[in-house]
C-alpha atoms as a PDB file:
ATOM      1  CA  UNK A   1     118.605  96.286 127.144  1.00  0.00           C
ATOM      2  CA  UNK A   2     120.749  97.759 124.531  1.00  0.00           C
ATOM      3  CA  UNK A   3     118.606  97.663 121.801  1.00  0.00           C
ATOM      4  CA  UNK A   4     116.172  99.744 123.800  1.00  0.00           C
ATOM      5  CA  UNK A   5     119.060 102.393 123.675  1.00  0.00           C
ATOM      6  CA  UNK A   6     118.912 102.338 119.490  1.00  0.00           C
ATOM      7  CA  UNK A   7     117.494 104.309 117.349  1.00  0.00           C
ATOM      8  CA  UNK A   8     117.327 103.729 113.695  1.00  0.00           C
ATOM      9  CA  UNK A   9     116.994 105.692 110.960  1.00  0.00           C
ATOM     10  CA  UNK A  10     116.973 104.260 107.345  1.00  0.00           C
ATOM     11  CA  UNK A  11     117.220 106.808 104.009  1.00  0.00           C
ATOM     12  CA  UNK A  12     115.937 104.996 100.605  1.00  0.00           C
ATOM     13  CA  UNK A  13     117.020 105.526  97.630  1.00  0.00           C
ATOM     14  CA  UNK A  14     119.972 107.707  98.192  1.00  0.00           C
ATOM     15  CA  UNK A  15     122.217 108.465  95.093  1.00  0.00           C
ATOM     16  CA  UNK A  16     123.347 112.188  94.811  1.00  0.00           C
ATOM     17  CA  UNK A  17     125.853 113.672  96.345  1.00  0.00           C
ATOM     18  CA  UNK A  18     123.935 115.798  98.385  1.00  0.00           C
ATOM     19  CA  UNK A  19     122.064 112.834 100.041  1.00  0.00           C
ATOM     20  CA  UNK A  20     125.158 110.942 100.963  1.00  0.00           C
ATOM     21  CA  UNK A  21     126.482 114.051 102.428  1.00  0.00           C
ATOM     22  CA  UNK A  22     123.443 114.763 104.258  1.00  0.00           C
ATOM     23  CA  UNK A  23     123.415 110.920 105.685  1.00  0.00           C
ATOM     24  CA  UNK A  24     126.932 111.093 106.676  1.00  0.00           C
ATOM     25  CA  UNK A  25     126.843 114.484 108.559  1.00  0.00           C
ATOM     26  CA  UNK A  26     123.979 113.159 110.215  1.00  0.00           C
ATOM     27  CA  UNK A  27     125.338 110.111 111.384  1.00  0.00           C
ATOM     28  CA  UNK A  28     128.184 112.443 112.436  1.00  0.00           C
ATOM     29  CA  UNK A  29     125.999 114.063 114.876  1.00  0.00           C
ATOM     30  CA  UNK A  30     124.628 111.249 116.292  1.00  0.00           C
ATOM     31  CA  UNK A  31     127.506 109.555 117.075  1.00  0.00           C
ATOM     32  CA  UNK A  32     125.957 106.563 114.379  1.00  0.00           C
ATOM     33  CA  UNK A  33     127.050 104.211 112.131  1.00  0.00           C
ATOM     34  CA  UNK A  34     126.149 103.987 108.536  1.00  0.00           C
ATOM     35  CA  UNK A  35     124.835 100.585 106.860  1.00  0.00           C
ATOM     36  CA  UNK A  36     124.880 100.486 103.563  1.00  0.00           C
ATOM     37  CA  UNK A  37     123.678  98.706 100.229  1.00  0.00           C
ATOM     38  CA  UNK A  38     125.176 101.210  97.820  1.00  0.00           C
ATOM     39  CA  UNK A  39     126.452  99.752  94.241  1.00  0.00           C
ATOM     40  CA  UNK A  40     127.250 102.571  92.425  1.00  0.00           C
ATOM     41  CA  UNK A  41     131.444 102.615  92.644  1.00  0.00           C
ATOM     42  CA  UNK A  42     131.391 106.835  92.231  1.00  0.00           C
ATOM     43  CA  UNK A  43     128.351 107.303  95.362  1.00  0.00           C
ATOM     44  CA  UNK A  44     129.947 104.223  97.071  1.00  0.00           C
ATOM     45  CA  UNK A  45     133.909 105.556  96.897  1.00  0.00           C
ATOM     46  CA  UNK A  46     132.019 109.635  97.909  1.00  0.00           C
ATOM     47  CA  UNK A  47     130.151 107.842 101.081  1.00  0.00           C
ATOM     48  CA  UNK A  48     133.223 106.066 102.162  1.00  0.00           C
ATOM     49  CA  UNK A  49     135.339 109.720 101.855  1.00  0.00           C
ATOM     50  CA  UNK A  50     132.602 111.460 103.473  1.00  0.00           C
ATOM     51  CA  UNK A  51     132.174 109.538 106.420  1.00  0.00           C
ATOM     52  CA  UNK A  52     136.103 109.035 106.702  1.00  0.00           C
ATOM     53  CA  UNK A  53     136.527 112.858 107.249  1.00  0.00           C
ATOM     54  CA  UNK A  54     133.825 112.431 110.104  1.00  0.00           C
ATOM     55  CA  UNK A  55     135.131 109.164 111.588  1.00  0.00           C
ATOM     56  CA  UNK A  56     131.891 107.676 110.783  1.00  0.00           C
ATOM     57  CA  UNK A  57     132.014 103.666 110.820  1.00  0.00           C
ATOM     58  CA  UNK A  58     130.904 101.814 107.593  1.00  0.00           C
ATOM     59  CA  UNK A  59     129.354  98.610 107.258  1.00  0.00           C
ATOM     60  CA  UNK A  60     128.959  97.325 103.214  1.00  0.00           C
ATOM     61  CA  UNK A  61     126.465  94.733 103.719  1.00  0.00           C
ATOM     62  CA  UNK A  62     126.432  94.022  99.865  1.00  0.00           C
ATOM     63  CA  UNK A  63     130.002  94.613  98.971  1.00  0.00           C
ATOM     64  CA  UNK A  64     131.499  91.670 100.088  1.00  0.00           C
ATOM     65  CA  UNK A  65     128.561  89.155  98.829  1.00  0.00           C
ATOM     66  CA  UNK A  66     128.646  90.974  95.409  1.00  0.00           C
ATOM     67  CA  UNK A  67     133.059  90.038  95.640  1.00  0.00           C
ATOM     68  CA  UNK A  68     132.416  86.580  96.199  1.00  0.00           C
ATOM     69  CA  UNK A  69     129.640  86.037  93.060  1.00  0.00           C
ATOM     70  CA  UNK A  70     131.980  87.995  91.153  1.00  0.00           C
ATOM     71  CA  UNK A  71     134.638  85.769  91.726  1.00  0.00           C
ATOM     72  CA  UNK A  72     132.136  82.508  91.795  1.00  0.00           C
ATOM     73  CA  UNK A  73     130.966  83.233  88.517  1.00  0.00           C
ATOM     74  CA  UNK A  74     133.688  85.111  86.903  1.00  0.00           C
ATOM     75  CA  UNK A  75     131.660  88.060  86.211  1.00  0.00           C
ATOM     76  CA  UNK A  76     131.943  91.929  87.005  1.00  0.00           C
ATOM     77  CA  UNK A  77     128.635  93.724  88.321  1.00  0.00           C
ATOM     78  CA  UNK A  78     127.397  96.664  86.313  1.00  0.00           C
ATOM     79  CA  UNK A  79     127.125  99.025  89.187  1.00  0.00           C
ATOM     80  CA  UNK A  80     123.611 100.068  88.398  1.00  0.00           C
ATOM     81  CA  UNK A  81     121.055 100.022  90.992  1.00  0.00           C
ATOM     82  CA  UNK A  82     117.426  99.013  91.120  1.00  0.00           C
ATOM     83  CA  UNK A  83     118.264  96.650  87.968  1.00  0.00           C
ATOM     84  CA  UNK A  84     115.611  93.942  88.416  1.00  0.00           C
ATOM     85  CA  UNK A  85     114.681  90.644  87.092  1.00  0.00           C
ATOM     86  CA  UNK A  86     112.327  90.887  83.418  1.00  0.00           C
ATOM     87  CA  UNK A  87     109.112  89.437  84.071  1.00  0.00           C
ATOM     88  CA  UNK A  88     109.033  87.191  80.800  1.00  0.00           C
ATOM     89  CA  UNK A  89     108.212  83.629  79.850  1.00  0.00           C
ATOM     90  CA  UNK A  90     111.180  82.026  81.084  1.00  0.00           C
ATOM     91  CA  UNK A  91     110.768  83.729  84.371  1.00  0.00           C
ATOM     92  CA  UNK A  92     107.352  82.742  84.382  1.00  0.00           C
ATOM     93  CA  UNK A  93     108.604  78.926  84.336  1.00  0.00           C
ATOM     94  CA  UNK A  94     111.087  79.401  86.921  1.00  0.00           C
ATOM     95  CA  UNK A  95     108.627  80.208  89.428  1.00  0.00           C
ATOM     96  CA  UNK A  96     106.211  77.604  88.413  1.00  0.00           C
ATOM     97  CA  UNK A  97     108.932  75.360  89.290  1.00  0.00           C
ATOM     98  CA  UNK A  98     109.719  77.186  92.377  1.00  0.00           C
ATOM     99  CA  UNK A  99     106.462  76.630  93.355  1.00  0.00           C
ATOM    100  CA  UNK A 100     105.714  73.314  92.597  1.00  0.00           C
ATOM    101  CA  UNK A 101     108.686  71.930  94.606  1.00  0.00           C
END
């Protein structure tokens, strides 16, 4: 079974530099390919040069969602990561509705 034959390795939370070039030369020696939920544009552009000098493959699982609800709702992202949802009121309701249906 192929699966059997995987082994995968996640890293959370990587933003510097030094982390993406640690993940890349990693997958680099394992013959691996990187998936990735980066949003920054500078750590996302340096992990997409890092693993290009290593012929490392790439897979943006966010990337192309993020495209299509920028072009759905005419907004741009802010490229920040680990923004989240305030807990307020009006949140509050929405899940009480959530809930109730």
């Amino acid at each position: 079974d192929a699966w059997e034959m995987c082994n995968i390795v996640t890293y959370r939370f990587v933003n510097s530099k030094q982390q993406i070039k640690h993940v890349a030369e990693q997958a680099d020696r394992r013959d691996a390919i990187i998936v990735y939920t980066i949003v920054d544009a500078a750590n996302k552009q340096f992990l997409e040069e890092e693993a290009s000098k290593r012929n490392v493959s790439l897979v943006d699982l966010y990337g192309p969602l993020i495209s299509t609800f920028e072009t759905a709702f005419g907004t741009k992202i802010t490229g920040k990561p680990g923004r989240k949802q305030p807990v307020d009121e009006s949140y509050m309701d929405l899940m009480d509705c959530i809930e109730y249906t």
